[in-house]
Protein backbone atom coordinates (compact mmCIF):
# COMPACT_ATOMS: atom_id res chain seq x y z
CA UNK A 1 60.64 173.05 -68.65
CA UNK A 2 60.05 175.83 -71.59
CA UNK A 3 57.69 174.48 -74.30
CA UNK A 4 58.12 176.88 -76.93
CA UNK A 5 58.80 176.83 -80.46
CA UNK A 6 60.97 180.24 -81.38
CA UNK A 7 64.08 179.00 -80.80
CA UNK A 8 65.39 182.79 -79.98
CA UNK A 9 62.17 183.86 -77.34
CA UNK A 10 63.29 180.08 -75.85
CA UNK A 11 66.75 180.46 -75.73
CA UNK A 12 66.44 183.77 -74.19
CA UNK A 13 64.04 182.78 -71.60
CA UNK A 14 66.10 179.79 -70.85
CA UNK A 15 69.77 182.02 -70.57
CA UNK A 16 67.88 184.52 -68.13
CA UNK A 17 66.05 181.68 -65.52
CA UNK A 18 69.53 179.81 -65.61
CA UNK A 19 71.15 183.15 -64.27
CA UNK A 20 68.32 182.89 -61.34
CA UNK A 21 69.32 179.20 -60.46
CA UNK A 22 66.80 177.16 -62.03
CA UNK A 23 67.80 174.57 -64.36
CA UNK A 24 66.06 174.28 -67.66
CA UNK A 25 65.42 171.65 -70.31
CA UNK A 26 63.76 172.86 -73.57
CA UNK A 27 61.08 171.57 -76.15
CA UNK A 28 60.24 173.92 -79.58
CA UNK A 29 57.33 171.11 -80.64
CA UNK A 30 53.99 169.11 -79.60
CA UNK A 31 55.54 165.52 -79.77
CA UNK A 32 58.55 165.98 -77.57
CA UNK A 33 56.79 168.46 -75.15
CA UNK A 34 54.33 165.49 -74.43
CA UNK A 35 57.48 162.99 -74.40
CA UNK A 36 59.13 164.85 -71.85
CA UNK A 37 56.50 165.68 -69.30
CA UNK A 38 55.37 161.79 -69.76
CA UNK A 39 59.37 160.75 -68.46
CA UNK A 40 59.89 163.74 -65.98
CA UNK A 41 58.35 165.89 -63.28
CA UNK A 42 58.90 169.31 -63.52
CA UNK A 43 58.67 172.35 -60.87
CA UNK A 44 57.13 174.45 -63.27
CA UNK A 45 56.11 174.19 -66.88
CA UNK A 46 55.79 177.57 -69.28
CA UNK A 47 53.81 176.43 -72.13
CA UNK A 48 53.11 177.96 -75.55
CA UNK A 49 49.37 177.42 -76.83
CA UNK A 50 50.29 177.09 -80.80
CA UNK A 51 52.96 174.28 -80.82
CA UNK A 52 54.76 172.49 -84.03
CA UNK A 53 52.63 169.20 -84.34
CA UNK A 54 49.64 170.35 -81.57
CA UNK A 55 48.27 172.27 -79.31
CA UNK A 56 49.84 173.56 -75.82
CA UNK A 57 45.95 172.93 -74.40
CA UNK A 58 46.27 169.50 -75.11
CA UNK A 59 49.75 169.22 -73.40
CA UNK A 60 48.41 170.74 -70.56
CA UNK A 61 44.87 168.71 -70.89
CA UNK A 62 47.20 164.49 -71.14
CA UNK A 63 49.29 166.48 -67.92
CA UNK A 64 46.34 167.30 -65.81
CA UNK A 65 44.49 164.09 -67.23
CA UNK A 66 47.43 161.82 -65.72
CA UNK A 67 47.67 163.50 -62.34
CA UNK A 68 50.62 164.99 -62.74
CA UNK A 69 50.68 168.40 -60.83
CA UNK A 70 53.66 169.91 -62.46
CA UNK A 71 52.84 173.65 -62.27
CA UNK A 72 51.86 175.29 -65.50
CA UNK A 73 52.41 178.68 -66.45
CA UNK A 74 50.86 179.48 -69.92
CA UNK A 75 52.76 181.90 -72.18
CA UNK A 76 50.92 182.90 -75.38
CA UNK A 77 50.72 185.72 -77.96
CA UNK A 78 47.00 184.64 -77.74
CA UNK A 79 45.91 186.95 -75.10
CA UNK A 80 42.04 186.66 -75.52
CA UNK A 81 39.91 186.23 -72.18
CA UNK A 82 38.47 182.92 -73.61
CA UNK A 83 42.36 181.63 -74.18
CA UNK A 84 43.11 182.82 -70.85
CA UNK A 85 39.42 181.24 -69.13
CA UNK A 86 40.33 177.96 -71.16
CA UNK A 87 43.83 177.75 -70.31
CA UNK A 88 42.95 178.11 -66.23
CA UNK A 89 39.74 175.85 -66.33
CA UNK A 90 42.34 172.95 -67.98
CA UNK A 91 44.52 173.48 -64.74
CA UNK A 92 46.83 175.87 -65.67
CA UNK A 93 48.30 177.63 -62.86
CA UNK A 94 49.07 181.26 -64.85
CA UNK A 95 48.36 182.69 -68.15
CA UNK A 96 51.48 185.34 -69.07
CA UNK A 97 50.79 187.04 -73.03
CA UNK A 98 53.38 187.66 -74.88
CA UNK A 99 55.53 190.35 -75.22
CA UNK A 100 56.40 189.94 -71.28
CA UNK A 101 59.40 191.26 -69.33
CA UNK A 102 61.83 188.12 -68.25
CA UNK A 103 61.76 189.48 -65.08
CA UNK A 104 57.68 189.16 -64.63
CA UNK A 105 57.98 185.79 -65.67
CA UNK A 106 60.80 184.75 -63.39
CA UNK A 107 58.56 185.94 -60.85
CA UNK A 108 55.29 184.10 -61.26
CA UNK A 109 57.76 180.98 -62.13
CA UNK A 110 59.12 181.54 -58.11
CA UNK A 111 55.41 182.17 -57.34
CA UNK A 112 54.28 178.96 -58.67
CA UNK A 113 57.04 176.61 -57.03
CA UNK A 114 56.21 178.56 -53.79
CA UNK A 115 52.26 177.57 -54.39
CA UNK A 116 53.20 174.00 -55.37
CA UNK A 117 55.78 173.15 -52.74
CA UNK A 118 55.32 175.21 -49.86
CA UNK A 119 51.84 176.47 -49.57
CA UNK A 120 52.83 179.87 -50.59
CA UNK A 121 55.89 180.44 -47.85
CA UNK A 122 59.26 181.63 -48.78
CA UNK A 123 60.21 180.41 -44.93
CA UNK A 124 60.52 176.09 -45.06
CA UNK A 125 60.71 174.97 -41.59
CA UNK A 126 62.29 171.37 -40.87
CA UNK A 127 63.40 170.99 -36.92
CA UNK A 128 66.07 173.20 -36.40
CA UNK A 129 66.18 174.04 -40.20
CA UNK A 130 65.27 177.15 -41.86
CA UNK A 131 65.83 177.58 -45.61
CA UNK A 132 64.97 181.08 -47.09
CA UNK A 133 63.61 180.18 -50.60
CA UNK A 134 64.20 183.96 -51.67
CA UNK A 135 67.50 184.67 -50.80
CA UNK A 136 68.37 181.25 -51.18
CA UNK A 137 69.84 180.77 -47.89
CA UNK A 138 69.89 177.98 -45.35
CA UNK A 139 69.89 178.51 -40.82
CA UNK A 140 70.66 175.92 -38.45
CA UNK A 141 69.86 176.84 -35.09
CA UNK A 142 69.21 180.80 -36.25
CA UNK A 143 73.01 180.47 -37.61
CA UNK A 144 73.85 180.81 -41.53
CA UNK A 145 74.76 177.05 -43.15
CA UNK A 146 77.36 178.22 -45.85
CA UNK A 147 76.43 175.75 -48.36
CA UNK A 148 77.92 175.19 -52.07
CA UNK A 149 74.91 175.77 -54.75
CA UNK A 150 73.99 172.47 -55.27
CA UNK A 151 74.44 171.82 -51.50
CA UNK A 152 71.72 174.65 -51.18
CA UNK A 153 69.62 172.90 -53.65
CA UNK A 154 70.16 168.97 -52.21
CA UNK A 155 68.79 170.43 -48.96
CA UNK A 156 65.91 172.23 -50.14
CA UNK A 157 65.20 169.14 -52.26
CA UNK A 158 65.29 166.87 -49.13
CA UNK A 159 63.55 169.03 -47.09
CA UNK A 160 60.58 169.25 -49.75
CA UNK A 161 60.17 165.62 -50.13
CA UNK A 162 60.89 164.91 -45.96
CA UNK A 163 59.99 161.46 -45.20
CA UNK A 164 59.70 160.05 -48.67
CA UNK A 165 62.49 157.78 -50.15
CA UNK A 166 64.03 159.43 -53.06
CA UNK A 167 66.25 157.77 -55.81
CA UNK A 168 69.58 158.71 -57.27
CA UNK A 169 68.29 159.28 -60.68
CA UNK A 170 65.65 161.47 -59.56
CA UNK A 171 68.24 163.40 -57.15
CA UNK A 172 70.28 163.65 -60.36
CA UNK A 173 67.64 164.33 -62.68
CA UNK A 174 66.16 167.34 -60.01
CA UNK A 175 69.36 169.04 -59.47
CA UNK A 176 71.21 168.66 -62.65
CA UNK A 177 68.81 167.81 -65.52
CA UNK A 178 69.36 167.51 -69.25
CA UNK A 179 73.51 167.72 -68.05
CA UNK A 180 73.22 164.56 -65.89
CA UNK A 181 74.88 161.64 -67.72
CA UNK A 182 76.96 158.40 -66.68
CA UNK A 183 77.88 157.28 -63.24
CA UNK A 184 76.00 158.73 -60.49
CA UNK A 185 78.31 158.54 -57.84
CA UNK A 186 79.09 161.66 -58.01
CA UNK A 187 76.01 162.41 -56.05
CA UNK A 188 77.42 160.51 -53.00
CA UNK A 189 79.68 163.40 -52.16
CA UNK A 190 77.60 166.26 -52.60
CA UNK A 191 75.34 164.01 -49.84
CA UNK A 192 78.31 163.32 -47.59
CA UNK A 193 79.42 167.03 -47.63
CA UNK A 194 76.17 168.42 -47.14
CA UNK A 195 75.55 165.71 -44.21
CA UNK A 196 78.92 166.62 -42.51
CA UNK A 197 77.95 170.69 -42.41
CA UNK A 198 74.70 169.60 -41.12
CA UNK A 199 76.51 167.38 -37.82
CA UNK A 200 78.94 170.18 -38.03
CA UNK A 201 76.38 172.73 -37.13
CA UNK A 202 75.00 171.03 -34.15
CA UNK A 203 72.14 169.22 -35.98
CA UNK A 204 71.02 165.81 -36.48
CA UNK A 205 72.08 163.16 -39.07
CA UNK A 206 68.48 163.62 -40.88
CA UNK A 207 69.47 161.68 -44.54
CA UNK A 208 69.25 158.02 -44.33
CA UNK A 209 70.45 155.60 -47.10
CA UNK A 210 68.01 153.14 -47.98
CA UNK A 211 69.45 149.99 -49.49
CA UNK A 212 69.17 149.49 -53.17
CA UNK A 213 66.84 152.29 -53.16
CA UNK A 214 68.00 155.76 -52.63
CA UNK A 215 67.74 158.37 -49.41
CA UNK A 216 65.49 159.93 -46.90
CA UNK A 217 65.57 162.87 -45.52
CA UNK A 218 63.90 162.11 -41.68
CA UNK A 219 63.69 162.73 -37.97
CA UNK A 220 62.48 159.21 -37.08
């Protein structure tokens, strides 16, 4: 999610993290940045301080004050050690000023997700499962899993969230964001065709459909 109100820095930032694999939804103002992380759980938030409307603190302040533990990276032409002390101490997980190479950020984005999700490993272990989240490659028994894209990104999904029942809308809303719209079924086949290349490669049947509910990724 990029909460930042020049339209051009935003569209820029968006265009380059898009072309690393990450799917991004926008907000350029202080009423719909706190509308959107309200409905949705994001990976990773990059959040201007001086927002249309508010302040980026007190975005980050409502997040942090309702649990949420979306990570935050702060991006701000402020770049004054109180800014950056305030912005940290209100549970930000980075402070990046601005002007900033889009490759730097892209990197403490990864960085953060890694933190969040994984503990800080690139390696995500699940049986005979081994998912490489820098090259953004899967193993099955130390073989390669040639997996579509989304495939790739179902699995890590699953794998992240093992053992917890997940819905279609949030399977939809994870992998395909502000471009998911109307029936959902669609999702059935990615789950099918990932499931087959799974059993294909000598593993287990690990995703489980839960009645009226959604799936779960599990060994028991």
């Amino acid at each position: 999610m990029i909460i930042e109100d020049e339209r051009a820095l935003s569209e820029s930032i968006a265009t380059y993290l898009k072309g690393q694999d990450y799917i991004c939804e926008t907000a350029f103002d202080f009423n719909s940045a706190v509308e959107k992380t309200e409905l949705y759980d994001y990976d990773c938030i990059l959040l201007d301080i001086t927002l249309p409307g508010g302040s980026g603190m007190s975005v980050l302040k409502t997040l942090r004050e309702n649990n949420k533990t979306d990570g935050v990276l702060i991006i701000s032409a402020k770049n004054s050690i109180d800014d950056k002390v305030e912005g940290l101490v209100s549970g930000a997980d980075d402070y990046l000023s601005k002007p900033f190479h889009l490759s730097e950020l892209s990197a403490r984005v990864a960085a953060i997700i890694r933190r969040k999700q994984f503990g800080g490993n690139s390696i995500i272990q699940f049986n005979n499962i081994s998912i490489d989240t820098r090259a953004k490659t899967a193993l099955v028994n130390s073989l390669p899993l040639e997996l579509t894209k989304k495939e790739y990104d179902l699995l890590l999904y699953f794998v992240s969230n093992k053992r917890r029942v997940i819905s279609k809308n949030a399977i939809a809303e994870h992998l395909w964001g502000d471009e998911m719209e109307g029936n959902l079924d669609f999702i059935y086949t990615h789950i099918k065709n990932l499931r087959k290349k799974l059993q294909e490669a000598g593993d287990a049947d690990y995703i489980k459909s839960v009645y009226g509910m959604g799936y779960k990724f599990t060994d028991s």
